[in-house]
Protein backbone atom coordinates (compact mmCIF):
# COMPACT_ATOMS: atom_id res chain seq x y z
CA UNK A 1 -7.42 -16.28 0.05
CA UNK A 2 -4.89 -17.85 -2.65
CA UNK A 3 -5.38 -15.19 -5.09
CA UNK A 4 -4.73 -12.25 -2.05
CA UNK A 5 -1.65 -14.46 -1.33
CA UNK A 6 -0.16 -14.45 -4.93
CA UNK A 7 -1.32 -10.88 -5.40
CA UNK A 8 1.20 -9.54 -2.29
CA UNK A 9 3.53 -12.41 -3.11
CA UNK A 10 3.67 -9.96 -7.10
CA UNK A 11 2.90 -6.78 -4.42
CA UNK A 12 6.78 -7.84 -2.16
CA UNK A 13 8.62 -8.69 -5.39
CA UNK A 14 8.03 -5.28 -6.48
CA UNK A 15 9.00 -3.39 -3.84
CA UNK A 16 12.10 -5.44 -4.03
CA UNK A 17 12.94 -4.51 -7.21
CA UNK A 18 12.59 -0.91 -6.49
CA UNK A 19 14.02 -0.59 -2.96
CA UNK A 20 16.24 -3.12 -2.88
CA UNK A 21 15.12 -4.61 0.09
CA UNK A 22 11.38 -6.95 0.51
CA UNK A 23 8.91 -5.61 2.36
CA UNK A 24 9.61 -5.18 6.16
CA UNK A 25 8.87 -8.59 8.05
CA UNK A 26 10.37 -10.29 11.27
CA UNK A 27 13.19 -12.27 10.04
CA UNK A 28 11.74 -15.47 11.44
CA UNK A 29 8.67 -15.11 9.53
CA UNK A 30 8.18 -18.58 7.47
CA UNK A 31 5.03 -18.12 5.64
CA UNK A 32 5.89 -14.59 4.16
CA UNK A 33 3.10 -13.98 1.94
CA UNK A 34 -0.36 -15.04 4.80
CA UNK A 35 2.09 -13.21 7.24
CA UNK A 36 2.30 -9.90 4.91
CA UNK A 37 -1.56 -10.42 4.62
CA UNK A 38 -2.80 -11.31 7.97
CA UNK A 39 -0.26 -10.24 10.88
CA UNK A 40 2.23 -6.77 8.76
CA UNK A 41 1.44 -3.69 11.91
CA UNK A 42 1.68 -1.76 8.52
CA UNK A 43 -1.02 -0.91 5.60
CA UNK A 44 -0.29 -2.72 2.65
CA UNK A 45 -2.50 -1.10 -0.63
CA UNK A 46 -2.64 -1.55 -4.17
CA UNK A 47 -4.82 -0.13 -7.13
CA UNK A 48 -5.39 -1.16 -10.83
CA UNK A 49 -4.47 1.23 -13.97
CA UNK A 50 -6.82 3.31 -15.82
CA UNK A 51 -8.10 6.84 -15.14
CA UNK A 52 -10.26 6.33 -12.16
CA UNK A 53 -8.29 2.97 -10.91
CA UNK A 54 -9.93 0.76 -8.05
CA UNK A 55 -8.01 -1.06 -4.69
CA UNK A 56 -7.25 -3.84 -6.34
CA UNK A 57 -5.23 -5.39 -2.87
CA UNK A 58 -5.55 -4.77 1.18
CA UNK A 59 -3.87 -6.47 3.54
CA UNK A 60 -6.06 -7.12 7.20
CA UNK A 61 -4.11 -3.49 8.86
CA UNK A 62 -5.27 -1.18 6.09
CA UNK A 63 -8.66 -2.83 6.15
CA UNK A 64 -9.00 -1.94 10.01
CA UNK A 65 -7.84 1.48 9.01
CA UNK A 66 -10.17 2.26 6.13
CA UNK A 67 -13.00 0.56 8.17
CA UNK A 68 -14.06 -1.79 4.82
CA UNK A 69 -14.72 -4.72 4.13
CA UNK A 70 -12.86 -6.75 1.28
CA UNK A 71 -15.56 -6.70 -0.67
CA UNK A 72 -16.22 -3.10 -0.34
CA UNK A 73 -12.76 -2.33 -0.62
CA UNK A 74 -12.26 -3.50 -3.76
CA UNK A 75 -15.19 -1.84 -5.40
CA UNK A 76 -13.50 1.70 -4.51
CA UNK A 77 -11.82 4.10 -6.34
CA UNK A 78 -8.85 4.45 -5.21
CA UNK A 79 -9.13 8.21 -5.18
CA UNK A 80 -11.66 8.13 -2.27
CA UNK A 81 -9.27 7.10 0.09
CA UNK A 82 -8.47 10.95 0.09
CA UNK A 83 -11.30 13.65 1.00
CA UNK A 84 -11.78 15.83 -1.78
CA UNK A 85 -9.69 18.12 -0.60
CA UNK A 86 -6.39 15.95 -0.22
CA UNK A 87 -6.75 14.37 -3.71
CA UNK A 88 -4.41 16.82 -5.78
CA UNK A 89 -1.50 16.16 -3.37
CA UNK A 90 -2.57 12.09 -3.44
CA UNK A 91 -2.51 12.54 -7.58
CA UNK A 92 0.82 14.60 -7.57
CA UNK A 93 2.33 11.99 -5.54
CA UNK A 94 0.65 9.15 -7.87
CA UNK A 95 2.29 10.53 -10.70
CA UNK A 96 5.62 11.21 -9.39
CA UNK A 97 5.48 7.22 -8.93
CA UNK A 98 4.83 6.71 -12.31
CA UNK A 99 7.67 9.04 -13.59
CA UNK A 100 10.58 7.70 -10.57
CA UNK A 101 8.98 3.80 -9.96
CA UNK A 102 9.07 4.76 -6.51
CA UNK A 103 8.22 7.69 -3.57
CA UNK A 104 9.41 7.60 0.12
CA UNK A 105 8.08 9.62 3.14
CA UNK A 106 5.05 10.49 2.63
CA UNK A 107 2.68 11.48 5.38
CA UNK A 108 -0.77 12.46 4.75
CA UNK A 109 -4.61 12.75 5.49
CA UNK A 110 -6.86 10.01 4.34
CA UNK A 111 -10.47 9.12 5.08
CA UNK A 112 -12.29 5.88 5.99
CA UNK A 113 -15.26 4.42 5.23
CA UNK A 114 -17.20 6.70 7.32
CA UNK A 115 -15.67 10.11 6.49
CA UNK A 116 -13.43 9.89 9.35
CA UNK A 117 -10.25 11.42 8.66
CA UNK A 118 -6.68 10.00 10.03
CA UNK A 119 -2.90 10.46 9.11
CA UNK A 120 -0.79 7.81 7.33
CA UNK A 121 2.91 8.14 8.30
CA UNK A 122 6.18 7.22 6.39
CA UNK A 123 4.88 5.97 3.33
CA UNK A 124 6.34 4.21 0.39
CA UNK A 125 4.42 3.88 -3.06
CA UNK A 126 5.87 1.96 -6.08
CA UNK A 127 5.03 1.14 -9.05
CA UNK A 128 3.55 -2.67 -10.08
CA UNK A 129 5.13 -4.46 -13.34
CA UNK A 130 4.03 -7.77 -14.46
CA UNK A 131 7.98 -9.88 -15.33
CA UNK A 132 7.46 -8.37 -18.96
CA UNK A 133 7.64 -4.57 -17.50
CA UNK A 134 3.94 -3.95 -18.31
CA UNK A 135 2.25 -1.69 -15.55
CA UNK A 136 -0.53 -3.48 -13.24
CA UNK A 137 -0.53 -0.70 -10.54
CA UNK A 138 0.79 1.03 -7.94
CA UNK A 139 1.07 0.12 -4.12
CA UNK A 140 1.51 1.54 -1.10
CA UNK A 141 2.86 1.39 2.26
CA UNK A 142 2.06 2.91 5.44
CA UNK A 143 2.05 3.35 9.15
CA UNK A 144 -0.34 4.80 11.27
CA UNK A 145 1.70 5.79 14.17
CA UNK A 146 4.18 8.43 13.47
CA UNK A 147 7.45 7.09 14.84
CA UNK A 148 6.30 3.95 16.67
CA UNK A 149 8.27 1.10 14.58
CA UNK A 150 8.54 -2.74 16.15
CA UNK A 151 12.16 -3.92 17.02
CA UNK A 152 12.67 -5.62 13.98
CA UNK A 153 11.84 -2.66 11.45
CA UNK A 154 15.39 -1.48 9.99
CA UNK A 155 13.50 1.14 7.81
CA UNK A 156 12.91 1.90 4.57
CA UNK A 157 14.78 4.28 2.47
């Protein structure tokens, strides 16, 4: 559980260097990082580098939504969370992440564990730096409601 917790702990510190703003939370939350992991009502996602990269982070939400287990999880390609027919618009939006650090608004069709197919809404995916500016990743961001956002939510770019 420590290494998930320093691993979204990296994941928020990111996203606050490229948005400007941490990752949404109530602003009474006191243990950010098992809060972010356990309790977000958002998807929180990240894969390795390398040509076929593998989840290399999910918080509990996206678990529930991609119907794996940890363990399972992080043995995937990340490029099967798309059926094969969604995974040129999933790679055009991977690499415009790579050239801009970060994308905003992006809905789309993804698949779970069983071939079920659903729609992630409002999506944010940034790119992962170690403090020396070397790459790690990328992560994402997503709801699965379409406008549905709790009180505190002030939104993201």
């Amino acid at each position: 559980m420590s290494s998930f917790l320093s691993l979204i702990t990296q994941i928020d510190h990111n996203f606050l260097d490229r948005n400007g703003k941490a990752l949404p939370a109530p602003p009474d939350v006191s243990a950010r990082a098992q809060w972010l992991h356990e309790d977000a009502p958002y998807s929180i996602l990240a894969h390795g580098t390398g040509a076929d990269p593998h989840f290399i982070y999910a918080n509990q939400f996206a678990l529930s939504c991609f119907k794996y287990s940890p363990e399972e999880l992080l043995q995937l390609p990340s490029r099967l969370s798309a059926a094969p027919q969604d995974r040129g618009e999933r790679e055009r939006l991977l690499h415009d992440v790579t050239r801009n650090g970060i994308a905003y608004h992006y809905t789309g069709p993804r698949v779970d564990k069983y071939g079920h197919t659903f729609t992630i809404y409002d999506g944010v995916v940034w790119r992962l730096t170690h403090q020396d500016g070397t790459p790690f990743g990328q992560a994402a961001l997503f709801w699965m409601k379409e406008v549905e956002r709790p009180v505190w939510y002030t939104g993201v770019k």
